[in-house]
Protein backbone atom coordinates (compact mmCIF):
# COMPACT_ATOMS: atom_id res chain seq x y z
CA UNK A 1 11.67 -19.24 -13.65
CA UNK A 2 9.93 -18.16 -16.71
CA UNK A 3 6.70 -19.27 -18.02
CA UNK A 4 4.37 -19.01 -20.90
CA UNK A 5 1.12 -18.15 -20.89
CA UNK A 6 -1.68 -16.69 -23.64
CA UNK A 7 -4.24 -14.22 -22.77
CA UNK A 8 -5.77 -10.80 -22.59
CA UNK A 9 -4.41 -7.41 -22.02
CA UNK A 10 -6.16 -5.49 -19.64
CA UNK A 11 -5.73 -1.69 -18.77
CA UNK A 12 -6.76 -1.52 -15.01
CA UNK A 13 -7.98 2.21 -13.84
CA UNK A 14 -6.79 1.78 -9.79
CA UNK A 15 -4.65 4.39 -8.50
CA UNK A 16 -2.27 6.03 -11.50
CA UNK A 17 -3.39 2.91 -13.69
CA UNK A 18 -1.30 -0.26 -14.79
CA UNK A 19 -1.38 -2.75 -17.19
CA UNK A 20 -2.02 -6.35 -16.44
CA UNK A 21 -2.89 -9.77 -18.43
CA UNK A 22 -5.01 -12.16 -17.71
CA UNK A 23 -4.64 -15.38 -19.19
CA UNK A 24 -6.30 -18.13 -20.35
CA UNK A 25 -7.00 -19.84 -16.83
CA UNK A 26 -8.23 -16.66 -14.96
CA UNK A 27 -4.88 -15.96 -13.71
CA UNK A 28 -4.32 -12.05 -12.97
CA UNK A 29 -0.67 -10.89 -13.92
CA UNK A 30 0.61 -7.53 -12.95
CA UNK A 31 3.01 -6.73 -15.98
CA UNK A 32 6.28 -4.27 -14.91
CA UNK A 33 7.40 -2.20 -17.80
CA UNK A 34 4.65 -3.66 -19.95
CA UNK A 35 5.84 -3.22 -23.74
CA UNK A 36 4.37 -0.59 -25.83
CA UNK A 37 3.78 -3.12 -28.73
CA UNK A 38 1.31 -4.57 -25.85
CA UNK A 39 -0.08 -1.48 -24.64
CA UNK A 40 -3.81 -2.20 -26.25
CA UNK A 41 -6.71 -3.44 -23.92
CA UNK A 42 -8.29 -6.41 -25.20
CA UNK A 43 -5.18 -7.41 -27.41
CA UNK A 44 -4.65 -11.32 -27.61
CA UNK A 45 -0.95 -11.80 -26.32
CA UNK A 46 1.50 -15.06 -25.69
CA UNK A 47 3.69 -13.98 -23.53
CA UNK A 48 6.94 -15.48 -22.09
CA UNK A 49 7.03 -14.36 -18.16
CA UNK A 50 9.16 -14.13 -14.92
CA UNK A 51 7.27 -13.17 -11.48
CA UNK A 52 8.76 -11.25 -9.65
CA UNK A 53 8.94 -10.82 -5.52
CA UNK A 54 7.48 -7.17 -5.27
CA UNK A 55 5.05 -5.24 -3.13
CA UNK A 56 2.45 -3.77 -4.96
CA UNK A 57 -0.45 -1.20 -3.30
CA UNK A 58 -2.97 -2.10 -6.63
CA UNK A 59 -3.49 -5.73 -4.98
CA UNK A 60 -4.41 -6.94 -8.23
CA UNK A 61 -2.54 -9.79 -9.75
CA UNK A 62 0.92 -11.25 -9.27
CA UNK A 63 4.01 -9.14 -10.14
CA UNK A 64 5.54 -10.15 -13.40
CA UNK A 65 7.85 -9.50 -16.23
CA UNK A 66 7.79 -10.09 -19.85
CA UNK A 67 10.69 -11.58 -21.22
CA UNK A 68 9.51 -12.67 -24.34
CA UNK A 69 6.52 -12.02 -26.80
CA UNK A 70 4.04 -12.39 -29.75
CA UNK A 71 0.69 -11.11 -30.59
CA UNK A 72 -1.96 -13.62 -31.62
CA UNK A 73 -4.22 -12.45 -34.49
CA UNK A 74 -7.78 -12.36 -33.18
């Protein structure tokens, strides 16, 4: 079931390096096939999202895909 949420992109340097957001309530997301348009740590995102049931070795975050976004103007 997809959800939105707003927060933060974050680059995170574990293993080969992935990028995740966290949003506005702490909340770690572990973005698969993260857009390029997204691709900038830091950037202010709203984000429509689907997790996903997927074994990860980073152990950071829940697995996730964006089906939907827009970029909020700092």
């Amino acid at each position: 079931m997809a959800k939105s949420i707003k927060g933060k992109v974050s680059f995170q340097n574990i293993e080969t390096g992935f990028w995740g957001i966290i949003d506005d309530a702490g909340n770690k997301w572990m973005i698969i096939e993260m857009p390029e348009q997204l691709k900038y740590d830091g950037k202010s995102v709203e984000v429509m999202i689907e997790p996903i049931d997927a074994m990860s070795m980073m152990m950071w975050g829940t697995p996730a895909k964006i089906v939907g976004f827009s970029t909020v103007a700092p």
